[in-house]
N, C-alpha and C. Protein backbone atom coordinates (compact mmCIF):
# COMPACT_ATOMS: atom_id res chain seq x y z
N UNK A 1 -66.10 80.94 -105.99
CA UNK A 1 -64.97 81.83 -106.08
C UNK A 1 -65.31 82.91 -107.10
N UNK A 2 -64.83 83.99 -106.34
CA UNK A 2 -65.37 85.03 -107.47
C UNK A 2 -64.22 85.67 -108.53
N UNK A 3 -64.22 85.89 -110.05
CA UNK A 3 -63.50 86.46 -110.75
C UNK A 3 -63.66 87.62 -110.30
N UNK A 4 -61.76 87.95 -110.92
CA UNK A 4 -61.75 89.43 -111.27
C UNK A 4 -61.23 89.93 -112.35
N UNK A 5 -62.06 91.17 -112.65
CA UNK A 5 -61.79 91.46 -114.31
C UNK A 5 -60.61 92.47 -114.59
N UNK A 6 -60.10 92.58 -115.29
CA UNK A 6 -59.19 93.25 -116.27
C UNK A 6 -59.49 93.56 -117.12
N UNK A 7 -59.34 94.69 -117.92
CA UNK A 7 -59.34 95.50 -119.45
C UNK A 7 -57.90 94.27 -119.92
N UNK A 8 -58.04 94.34 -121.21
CA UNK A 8 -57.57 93.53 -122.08
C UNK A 8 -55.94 93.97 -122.28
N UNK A 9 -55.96 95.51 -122.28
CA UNK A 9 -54.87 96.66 -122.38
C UNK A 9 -53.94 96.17 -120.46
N UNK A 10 -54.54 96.32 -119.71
CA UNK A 10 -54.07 95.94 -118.40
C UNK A 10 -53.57 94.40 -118.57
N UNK A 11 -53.91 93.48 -119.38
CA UNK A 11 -53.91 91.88 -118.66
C UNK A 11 -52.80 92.06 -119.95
N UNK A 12 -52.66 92.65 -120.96
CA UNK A 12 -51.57 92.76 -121.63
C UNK A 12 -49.88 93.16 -120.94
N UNK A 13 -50.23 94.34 -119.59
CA UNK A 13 -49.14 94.81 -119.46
C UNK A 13 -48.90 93.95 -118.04
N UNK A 14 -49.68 93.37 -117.65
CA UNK A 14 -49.88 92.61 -116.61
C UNK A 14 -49.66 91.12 -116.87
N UNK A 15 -49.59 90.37 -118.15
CA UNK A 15 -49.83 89.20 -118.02
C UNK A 15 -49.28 88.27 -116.88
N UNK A 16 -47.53 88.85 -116.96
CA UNK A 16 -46.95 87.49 -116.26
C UNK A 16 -47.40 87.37 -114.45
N UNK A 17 -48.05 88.66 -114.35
CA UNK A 17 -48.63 88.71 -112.45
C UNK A 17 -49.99 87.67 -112.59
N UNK A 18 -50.79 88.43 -113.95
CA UNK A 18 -52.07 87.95 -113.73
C UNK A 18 -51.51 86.19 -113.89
N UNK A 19 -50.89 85.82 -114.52
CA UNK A 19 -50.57 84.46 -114.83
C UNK A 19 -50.21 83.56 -113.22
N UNK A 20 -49.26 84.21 -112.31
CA UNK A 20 -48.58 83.52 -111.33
C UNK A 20 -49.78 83.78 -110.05
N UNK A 21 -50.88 85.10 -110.36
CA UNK A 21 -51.82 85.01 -109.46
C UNK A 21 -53.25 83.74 -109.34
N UNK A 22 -53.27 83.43 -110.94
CA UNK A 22 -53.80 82.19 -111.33
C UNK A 22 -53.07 80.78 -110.73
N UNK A 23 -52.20 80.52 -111.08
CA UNK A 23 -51.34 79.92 -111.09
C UNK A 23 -51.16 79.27 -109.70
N UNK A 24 -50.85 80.10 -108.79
CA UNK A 24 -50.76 80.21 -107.68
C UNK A 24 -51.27 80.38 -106.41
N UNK A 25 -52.26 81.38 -106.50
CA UNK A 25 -53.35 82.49 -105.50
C UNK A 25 -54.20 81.90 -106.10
N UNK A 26 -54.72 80.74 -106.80
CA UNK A 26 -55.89 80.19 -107.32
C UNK A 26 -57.17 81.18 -107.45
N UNK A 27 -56.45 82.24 -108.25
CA UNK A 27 -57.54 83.22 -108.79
C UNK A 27 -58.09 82.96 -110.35
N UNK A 28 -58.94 83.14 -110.84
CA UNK A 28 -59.42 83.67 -111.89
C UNK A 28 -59.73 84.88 -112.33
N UNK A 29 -59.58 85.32 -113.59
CA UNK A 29 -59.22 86.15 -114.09
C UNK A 29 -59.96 86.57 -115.32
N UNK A 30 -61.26 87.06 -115.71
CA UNK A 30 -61.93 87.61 -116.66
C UNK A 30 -61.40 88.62 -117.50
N UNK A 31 -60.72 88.53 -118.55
CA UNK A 31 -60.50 89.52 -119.17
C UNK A 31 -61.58 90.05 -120.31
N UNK A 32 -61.72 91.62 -120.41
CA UNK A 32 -62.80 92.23 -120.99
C UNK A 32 -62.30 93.07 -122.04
N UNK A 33 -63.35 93.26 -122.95
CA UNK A 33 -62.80 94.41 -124.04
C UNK A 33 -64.65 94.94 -124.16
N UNK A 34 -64.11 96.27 -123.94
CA UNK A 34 -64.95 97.40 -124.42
C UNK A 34 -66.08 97.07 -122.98
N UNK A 35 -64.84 96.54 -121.70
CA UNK A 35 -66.05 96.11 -120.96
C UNK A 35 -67.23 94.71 -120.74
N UNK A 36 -66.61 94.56 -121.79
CA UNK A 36 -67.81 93.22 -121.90
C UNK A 36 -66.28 91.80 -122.21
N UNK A 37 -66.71 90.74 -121.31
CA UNK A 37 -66.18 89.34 -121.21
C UNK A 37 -66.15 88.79 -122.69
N UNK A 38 -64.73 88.40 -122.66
CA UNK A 38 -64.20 87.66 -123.96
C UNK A 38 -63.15 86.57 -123.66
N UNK A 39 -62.88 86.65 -122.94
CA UNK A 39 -62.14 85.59 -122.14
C UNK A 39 -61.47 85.33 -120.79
N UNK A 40 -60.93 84.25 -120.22
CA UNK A 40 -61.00 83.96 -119.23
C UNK A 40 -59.63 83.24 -118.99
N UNK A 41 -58.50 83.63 -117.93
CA UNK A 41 -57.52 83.02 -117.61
C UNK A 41 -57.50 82.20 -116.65
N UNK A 42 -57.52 81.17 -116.29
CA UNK A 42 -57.60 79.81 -115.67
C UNK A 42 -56.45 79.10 -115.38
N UNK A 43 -56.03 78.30 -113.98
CA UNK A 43 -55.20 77.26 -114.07
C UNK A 43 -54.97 76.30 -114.41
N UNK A 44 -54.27 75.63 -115.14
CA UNK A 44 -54.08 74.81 -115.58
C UNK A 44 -54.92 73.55 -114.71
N UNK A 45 -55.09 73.32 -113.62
CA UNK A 45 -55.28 72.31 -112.85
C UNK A 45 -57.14 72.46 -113.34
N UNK A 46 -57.41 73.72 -113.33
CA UNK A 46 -59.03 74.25 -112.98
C UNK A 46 -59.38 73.74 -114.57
N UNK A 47 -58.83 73.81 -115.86
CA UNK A 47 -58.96 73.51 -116.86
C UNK A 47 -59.03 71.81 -117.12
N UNK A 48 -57.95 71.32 -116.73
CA UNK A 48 -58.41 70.10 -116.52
C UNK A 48 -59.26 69.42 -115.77
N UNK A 49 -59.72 69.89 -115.00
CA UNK A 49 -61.50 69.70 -114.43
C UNK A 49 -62.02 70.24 -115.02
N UNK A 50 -62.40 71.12 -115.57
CA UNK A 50 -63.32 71.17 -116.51
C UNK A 50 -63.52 70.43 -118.05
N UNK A 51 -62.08 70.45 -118.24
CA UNK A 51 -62.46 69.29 -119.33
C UNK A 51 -63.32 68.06 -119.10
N UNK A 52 -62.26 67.49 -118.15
CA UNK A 52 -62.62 66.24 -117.28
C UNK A 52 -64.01 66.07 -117.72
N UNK A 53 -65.17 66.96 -116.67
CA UNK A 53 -66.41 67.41 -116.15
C UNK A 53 -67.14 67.24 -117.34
N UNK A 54 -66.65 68.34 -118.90
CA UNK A 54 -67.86 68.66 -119.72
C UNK A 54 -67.08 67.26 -120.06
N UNK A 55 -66.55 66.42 -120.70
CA UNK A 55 -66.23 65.37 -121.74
C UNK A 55 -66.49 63.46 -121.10
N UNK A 56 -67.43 63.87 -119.87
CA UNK A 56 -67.65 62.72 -119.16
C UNK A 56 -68.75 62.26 -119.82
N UNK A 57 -69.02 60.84 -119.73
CA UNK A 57 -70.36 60.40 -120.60
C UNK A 57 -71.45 60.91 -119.87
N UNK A 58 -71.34 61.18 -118.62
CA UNK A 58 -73.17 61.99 -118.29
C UNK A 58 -72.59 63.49 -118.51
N UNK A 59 -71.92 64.09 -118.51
CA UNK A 59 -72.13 65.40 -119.50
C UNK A 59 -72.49 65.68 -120.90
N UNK A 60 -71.89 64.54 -121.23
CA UNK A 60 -72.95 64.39 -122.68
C UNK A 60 -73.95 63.79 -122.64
N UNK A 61 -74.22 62.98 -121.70
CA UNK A 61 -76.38 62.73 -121.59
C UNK A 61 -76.45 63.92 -121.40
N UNK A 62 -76.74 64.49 -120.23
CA UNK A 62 -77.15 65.84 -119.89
C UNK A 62 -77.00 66.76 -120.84
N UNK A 63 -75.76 66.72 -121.94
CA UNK A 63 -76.26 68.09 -123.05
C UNK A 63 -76.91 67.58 -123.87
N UNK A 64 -76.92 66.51 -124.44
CA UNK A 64 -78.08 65.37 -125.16
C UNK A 64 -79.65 65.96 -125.05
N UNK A 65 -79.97 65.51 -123.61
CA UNK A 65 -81.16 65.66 -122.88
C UNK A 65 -81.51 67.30 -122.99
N UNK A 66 -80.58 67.94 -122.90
CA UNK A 66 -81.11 69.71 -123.17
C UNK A 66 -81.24 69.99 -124.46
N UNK A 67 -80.51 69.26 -125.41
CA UNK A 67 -80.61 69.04 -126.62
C UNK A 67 -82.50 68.97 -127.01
N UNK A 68 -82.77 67.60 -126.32
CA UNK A 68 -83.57 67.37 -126.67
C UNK A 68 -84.59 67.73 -126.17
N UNK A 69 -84.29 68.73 -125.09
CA UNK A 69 -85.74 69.52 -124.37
C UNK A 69 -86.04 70.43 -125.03
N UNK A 70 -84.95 71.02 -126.03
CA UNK A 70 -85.30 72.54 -126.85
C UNK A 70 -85.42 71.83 -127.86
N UNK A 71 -85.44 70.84 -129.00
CA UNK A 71 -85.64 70.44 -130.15
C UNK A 71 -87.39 70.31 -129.62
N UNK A 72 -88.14 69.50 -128.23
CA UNK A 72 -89.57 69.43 -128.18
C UNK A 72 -89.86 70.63 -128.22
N UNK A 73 -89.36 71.90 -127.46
CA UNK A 73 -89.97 73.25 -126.78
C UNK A 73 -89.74 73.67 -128.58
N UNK A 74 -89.19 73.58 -129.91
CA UNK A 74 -89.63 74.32 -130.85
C UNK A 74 -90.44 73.82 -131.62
N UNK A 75 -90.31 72.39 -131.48
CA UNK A 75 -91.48 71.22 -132.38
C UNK A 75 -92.69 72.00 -131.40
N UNK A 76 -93.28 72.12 -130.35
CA UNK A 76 -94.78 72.59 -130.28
C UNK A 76 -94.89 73.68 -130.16
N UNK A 77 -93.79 74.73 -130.77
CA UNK A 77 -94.41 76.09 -130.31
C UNK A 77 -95.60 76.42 -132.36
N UNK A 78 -96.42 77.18 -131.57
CA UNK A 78 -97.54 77.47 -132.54
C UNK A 78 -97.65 78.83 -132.65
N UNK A 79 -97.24 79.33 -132.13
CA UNK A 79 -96.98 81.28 -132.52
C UNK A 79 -95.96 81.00 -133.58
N UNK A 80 -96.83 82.35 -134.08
CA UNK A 80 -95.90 82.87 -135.29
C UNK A 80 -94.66 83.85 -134.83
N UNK A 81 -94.83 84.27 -133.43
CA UNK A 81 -93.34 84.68 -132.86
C UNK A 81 -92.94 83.94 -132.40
N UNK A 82 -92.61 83.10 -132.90
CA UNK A 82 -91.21 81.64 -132.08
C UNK A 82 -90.12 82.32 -132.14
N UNK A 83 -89.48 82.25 -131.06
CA UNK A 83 -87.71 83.26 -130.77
C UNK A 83 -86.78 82.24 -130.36
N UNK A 84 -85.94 81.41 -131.26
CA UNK A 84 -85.11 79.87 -130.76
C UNK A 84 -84.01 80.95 -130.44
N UNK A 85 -83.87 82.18 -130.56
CA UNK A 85 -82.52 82.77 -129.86
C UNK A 85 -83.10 82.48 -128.21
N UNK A 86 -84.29 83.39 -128.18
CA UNK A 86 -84.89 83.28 -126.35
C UNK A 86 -84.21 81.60 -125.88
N UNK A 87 -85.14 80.77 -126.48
CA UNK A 87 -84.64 79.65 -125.93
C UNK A 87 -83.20 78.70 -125.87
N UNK A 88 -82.31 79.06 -126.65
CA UNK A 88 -81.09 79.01 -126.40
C UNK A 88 -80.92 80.20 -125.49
N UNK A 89 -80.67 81.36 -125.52
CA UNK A 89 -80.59 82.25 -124.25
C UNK A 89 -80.59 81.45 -123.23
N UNK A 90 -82.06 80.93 -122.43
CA UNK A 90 -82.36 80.34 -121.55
C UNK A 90 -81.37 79.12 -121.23
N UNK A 91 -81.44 78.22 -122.07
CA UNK A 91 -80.22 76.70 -122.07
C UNK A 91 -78.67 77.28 -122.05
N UNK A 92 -78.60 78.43 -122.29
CA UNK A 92 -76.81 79.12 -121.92
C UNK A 92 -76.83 79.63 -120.98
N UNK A 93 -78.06 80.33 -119.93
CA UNK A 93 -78.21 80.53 -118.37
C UNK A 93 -77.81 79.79 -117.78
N UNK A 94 -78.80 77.99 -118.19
CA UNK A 94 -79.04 77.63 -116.80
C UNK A 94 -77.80 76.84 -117.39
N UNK A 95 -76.78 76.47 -118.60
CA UNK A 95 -75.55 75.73 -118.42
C UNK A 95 -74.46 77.14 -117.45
N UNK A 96 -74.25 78.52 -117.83
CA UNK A 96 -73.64 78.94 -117.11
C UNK A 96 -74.11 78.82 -115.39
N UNK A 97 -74.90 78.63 -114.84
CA UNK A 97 -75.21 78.47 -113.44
C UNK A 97 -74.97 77.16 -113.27
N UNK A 98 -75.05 75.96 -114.18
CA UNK A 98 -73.83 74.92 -113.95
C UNK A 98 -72.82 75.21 -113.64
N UNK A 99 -72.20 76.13 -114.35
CA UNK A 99 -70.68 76.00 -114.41
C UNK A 99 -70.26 76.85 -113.18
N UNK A 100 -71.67 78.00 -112.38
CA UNK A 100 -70.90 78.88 -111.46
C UNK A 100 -70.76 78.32 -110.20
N UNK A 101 -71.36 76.83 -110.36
CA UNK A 101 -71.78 75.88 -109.10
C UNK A 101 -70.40 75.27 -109.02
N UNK A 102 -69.08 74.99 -110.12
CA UNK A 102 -68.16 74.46 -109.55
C UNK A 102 -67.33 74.76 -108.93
N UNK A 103 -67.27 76.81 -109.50
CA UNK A 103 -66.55 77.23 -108.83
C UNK A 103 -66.73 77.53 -107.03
């Protein structure tokens, strides 16, 4: 399912539509400032699956286990340009392409 975005100024003068289109029209709703994503309006129902989802005991193996794939990937890096932003970057990709798989 694909979001749609709003300026922050719009979802202000808009809330109670954007709210009953969530709500209801099982939309989502990206709200942006300066253009760029800062948050996200959700149904109540869609929130509690996701809680559900991340707070299950194999969602915490699985963040465990990524845990512990980037704690090895900085224990052997041997350049003196090691970038642990790059590699978190990477582990916040492939968890957001988790998360675009439920929708």
């Amino acid at each position: 399912m694909k979001a749609n975005r709003v300026s922050i100024s719009e979802a202000k003068g808009r809330l109670g539509d954007l709210v009953k289109r969530v709500a209801y029209g099982g939309e989502r709703i990206i709200v942006e400032f300066r253009g760029r994503p800062q948050a996200a309006i959700i149904s109540y129902e869609d929130l509690q699956s996701l809680s559900d989802r991340a707070s299950s005991p194999e969602r915490q193996l699985e963040a465990l286990e990524r845990l512990a794939r980037l704690r090895e990937r900085i224990a052997t890096r041997t350049d003196k340009r090691f970038d642990a932003a790059a590699d978190i970057r990477e582990l916040r990709e492939e968890r957001l392409d988790q998360l675009d798989g439920l929708r």
